[in-house]
Structures are given as C-alpha cells and as structure tokens.
Protein backbone atom coordinates (compact mmCIF):
# COMPACT_ATOMS: atom_id res chain seq x y z
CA UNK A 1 -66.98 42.22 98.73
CA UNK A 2 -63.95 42.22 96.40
CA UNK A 3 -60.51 40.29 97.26
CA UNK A 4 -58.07 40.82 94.56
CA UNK A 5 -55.38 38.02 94.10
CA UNK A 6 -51.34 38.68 94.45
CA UNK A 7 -49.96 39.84 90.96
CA UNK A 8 -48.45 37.27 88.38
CA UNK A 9 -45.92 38.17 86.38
CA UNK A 10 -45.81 36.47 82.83
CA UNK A 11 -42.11 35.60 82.02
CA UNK A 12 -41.71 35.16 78.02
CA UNK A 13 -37.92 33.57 76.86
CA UNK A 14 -36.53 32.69 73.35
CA UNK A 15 -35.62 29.03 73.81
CA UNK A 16 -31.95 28.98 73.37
CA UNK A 17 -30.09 27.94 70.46
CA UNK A 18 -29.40 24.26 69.84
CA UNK A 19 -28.82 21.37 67.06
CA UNK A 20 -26.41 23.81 65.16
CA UNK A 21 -25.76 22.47 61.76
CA UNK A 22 -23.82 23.67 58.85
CA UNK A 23 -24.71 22.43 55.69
CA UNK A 24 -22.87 22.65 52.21
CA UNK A 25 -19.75 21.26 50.53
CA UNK A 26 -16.19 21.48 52.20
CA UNK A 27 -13.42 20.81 49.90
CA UNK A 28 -12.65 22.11 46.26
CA UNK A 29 -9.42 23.08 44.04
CA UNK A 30 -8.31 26.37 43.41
CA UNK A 31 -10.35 28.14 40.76
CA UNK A 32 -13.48 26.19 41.14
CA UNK A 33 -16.46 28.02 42.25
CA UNK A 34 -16.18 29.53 46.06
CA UNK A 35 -17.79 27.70 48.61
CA UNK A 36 -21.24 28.48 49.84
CA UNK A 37 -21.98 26.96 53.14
CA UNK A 38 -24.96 27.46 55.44
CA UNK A 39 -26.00 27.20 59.28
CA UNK A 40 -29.08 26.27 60.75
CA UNK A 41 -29.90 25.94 64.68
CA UNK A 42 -33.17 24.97 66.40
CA UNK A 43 -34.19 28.37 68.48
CA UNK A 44 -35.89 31.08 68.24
CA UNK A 45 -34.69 34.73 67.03
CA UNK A 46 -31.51 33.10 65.97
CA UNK A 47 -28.69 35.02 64.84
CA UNK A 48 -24.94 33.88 63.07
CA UNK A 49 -21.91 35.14 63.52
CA UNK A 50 -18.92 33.83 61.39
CA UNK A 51 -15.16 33.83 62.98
CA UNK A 52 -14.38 35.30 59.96
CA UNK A 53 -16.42 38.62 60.51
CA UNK A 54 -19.22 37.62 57.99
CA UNK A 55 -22.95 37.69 59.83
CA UNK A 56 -26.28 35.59 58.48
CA UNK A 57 -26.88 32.16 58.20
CA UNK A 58 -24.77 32.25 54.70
CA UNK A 59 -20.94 32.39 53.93
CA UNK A 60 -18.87 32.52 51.10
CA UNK A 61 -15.43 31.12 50.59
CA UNK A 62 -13.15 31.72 48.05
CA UNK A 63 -11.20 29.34 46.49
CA UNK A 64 -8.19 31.51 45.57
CA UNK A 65 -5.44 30.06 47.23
CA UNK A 66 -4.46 26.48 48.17
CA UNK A 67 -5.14 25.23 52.53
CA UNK A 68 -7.04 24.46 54.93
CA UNK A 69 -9.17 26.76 56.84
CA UNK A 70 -11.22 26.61 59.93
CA UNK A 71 -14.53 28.67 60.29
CA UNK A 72 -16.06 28.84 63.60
CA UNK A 73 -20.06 29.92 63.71
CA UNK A 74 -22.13 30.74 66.72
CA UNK A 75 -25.80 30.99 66.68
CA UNK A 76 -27.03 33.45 69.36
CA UNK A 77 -30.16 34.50 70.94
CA UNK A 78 -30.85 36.55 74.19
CA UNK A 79 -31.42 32.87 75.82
CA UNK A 80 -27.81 31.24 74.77
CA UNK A 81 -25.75 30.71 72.17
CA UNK A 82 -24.48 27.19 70.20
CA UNK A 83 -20.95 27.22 67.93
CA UNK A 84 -20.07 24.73 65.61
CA UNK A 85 -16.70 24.46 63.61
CA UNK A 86 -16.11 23.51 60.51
CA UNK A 87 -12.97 22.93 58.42
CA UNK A 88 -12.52 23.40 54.70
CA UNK A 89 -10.04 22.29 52.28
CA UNK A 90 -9.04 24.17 48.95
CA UNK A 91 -6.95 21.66 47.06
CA UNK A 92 -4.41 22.60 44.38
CA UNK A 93 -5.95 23.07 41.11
CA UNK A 94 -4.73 20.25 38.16
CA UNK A 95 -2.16 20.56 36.29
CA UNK A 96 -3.11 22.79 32.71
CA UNK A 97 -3.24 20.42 29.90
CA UNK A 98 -1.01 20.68 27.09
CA UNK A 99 -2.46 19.63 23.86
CA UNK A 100 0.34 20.40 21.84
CA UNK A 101 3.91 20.36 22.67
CA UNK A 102 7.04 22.17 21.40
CA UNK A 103 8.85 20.57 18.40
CA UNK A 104 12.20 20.08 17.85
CA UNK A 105 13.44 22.84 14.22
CA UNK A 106 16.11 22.89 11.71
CA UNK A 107 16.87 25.94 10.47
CA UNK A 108 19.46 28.04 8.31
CA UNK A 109 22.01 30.35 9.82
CA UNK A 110 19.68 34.07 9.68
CA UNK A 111 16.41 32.22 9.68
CA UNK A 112 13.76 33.49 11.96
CA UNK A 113 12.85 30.57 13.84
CA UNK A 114 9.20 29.78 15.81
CA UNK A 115 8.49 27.27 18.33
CA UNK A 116 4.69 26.89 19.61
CA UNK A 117 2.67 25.56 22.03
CA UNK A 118 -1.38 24.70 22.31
CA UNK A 119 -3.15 24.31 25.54
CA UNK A 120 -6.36 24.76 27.55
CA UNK A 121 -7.64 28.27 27.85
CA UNK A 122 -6.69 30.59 30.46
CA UNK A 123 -2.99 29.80 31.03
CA UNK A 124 0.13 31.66 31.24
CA UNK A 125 3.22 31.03 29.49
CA UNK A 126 6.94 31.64 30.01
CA UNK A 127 9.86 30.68 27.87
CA UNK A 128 13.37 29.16 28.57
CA UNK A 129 16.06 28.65 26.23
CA UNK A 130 18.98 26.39 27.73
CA UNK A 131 17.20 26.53 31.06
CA UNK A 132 17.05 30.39 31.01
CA UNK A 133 13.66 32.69 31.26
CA UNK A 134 13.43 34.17 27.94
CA UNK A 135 12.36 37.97 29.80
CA UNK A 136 9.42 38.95 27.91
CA UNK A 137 8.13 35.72 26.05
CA UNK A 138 5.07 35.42 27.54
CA UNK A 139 2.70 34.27 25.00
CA UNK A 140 1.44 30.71 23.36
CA UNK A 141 4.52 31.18 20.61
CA UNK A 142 8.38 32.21 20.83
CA UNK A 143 10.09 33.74 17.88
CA UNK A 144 13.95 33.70 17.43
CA UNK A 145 14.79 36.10 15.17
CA UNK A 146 17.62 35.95 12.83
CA UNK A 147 19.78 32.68 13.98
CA UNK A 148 23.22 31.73 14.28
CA UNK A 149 25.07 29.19 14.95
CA UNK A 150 25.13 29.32 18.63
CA UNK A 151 21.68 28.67 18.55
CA UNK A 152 22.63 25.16 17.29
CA UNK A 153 21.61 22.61 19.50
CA UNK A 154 19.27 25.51 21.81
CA UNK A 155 16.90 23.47 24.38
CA UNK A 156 13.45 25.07 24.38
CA UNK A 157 10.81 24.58 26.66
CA UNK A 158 7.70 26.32 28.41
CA UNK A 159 6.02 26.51 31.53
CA UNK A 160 2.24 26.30 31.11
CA UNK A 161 0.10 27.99 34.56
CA UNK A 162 -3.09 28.27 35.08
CA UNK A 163 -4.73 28.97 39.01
CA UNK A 164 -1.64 28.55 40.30
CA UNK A 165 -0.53 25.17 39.02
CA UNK A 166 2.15 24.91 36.53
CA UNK A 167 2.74 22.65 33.78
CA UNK A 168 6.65 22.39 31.82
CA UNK A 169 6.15 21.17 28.16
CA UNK A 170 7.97 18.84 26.55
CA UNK A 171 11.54 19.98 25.22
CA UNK A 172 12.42 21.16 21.82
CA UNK A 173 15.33 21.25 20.08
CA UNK A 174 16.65 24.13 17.59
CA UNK A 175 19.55 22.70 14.46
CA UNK A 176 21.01 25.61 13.08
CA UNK A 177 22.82 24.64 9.68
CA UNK A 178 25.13 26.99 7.74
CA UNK A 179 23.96 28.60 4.75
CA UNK A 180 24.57 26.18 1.35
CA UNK A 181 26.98 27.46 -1.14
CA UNK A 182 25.20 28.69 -4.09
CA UNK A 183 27.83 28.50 -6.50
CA UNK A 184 31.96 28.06 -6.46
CA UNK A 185 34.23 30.30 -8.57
CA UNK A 186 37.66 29.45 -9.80
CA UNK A 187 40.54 32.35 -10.10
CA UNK A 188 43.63 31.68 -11.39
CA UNK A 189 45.43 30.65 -14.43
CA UNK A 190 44.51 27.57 -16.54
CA UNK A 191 46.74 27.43 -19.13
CA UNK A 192 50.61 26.92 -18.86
CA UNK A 193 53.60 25.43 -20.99
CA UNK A 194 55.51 22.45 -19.27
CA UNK A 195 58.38 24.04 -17.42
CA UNK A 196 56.44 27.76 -16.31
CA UNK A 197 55.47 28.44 -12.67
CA UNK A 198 53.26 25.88 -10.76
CA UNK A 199 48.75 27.25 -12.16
CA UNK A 200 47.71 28.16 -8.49
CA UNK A 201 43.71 28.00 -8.42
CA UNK A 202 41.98 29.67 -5.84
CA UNK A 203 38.20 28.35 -4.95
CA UNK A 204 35.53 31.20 -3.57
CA UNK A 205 31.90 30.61 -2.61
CA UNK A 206 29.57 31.89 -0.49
CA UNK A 207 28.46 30.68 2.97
CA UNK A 208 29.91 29.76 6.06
CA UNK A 209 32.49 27.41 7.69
CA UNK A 210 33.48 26.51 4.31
CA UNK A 211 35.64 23.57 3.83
CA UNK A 212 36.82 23.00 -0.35
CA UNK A 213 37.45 20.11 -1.79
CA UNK A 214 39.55 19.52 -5.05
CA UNK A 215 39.03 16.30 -7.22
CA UNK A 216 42.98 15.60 -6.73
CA UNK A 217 41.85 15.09 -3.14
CA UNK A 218 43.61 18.01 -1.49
CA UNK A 219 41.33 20.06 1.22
CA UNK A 220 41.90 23.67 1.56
C-alpha cells in the first residue's frame, strides 16, 4: 500500500541588496579627467540605477563646469533594493600661467607697434587698450598699426583663459615719440648793408610738434 505525502513547494529568493558601496574619487578641477566612480552591493542579480539616468555599476562625470553635485544610486533586485548617495565636487581649474608678460614700447609716431605674451598651452586671449576690449585681438600677440600720438602713454594688457579660469597679465605701456627732424633749412636773406630792412630768416624741417630754436635765444 502506497500513502503519498502533502506537496512541498520549494520557494527560491534573490537575497536582497545590501552593504551598497561606491567606490572611486570625488573631487577634481575643471578640465581634469571626468570622474569614474563605481557601486558595489552584496546581493544577488543586482542591478544600478543612477539619479542621473545612467544604468550599470559604472558612471561617468564630467568635469566641465565648476559645483557640487549629488548622485543618488540604488541597487535593485526582485527581493529589495539599497541607495546610497554620494556628493562630488568639481573645483575651479588654476589660474593659466603666464610665462611671459607684456612689456612696456617706445615707438615713433607711424611705427607699427607689437606687444606679446607667452603662456601655457591651450589658453585664450583677449586684448584691452586703456581698459577697452580690443574686438578681434584674440591671439598670443597684438599689433598696432601705424601710431600716433594718442597712443602715447596707451595701457595694454591681456586676459589669459584656459577651462574657464582667467588670468590678466601684467600691464604694458606704449611711448609714442614724434618723428626726429632730419635736417633744418634756412630761407631768407643773409646779406644786408647797415641801414636796409631788418634779414628775416625763416627755419623749416620736417617732423612734428616742432619747436625752433635760434642761437640768439629766441623760440619760434
């Protein structure tokens, strides 16, 4: 004779997530290589999502932009689920360095006239001229063509970026002389008899601003 026993049933779970870690570096400046960060959970059949959408154990964060930022990750299974946050900081990047600064010229009324600047690579320049963007001098040197003497005494300086951080250089200063006289000639009579009319002399030269001076001491 044959009894048969009352049926078992065999109930098989995933033990629930637990012991959620994240592993992997939280803080870095702006233009340094992204983040990489990684979580791990005791469990079985785990599965991670990321608050920011991303899914896997893995995520990448960019260091682009300058904050702080808070990433939630769960770890889920069809028994539970775990979370764990974790907060990152992306720094401002340093200041670019300068290795050589603007220096102060003396030039010649009409020169053409170039200030320069030497730094790390992978900046961005801009230009000012008495505290003014120069629209369109963007590069490591600035050229003023052809000055005069309102440039005399012209402050010069440049902002130096790179990932977001800028650097101002050092200030320059332009002296804009006139143009030499190259030679002096003399019109006028220079012979007389006492008692004619009073020799008049007149003095031309070229160049600018010109002031004469006669050896009797008169300025004209």
């Amino acid at each position: 004779t044959t009894i048969s026993s009352n049926t078992v049933v065999l109930t098989v779970s995933y033990k629930a997530p637990s012991n959620l870690r994240v592993l992997g570096q939280t803080s870095a400046k702006v233009g340094e290589p992204a983040i990489i960060l990684t979580a791990s959970a005791d469990g079985d059949a785990v599965e991670y999502q990321w608050s920011n959408g991303d899914q896997g154990a893995i995520v990448t964060c960019p260091t682009t932009a300058a904050g702080t930022y808070v990433l939630t990750v769960f770890a889920i299974n069809e028994s539970g689920n775990a979370s764990a946050v974790v907060t990152i900081t992306i720094n401002p990047a340093d200041a670019p360095k300068i290795n050589e600064e603007p220096e102060d010229k003396t030039a010649t009324v009409g020169d053409d006239v170039t200030f320069s600047i030497a730094t790390e690579e992978g900046c961005t320049y801009q230009w000012y001229k008495n505290g003014q963007v120069v629209v369109g001098e963007n590069g490591s040197t600035y050229t003023l063509n052809g000055v005069s003497k309102e440039d005399n005494g012209a402050q010069i300086y440049c902002d130096v970026t790179k990932n977001g951080t800028t650097a101002k250089s050092s200030t320059a200063t332009l002296i804009v002389k006139n143009v030499a006289p190259l030679s002096v000639t003399i019109i006028g009579v220079k012979e007389a008899k006492v008692g004619d009319p009073t020799i008049v002399l007149t003095a031309v030269a070229e160049g600018q601003d010109l002031v004469y001076k006669w050896s009797t001491g008169e300025l004209t």
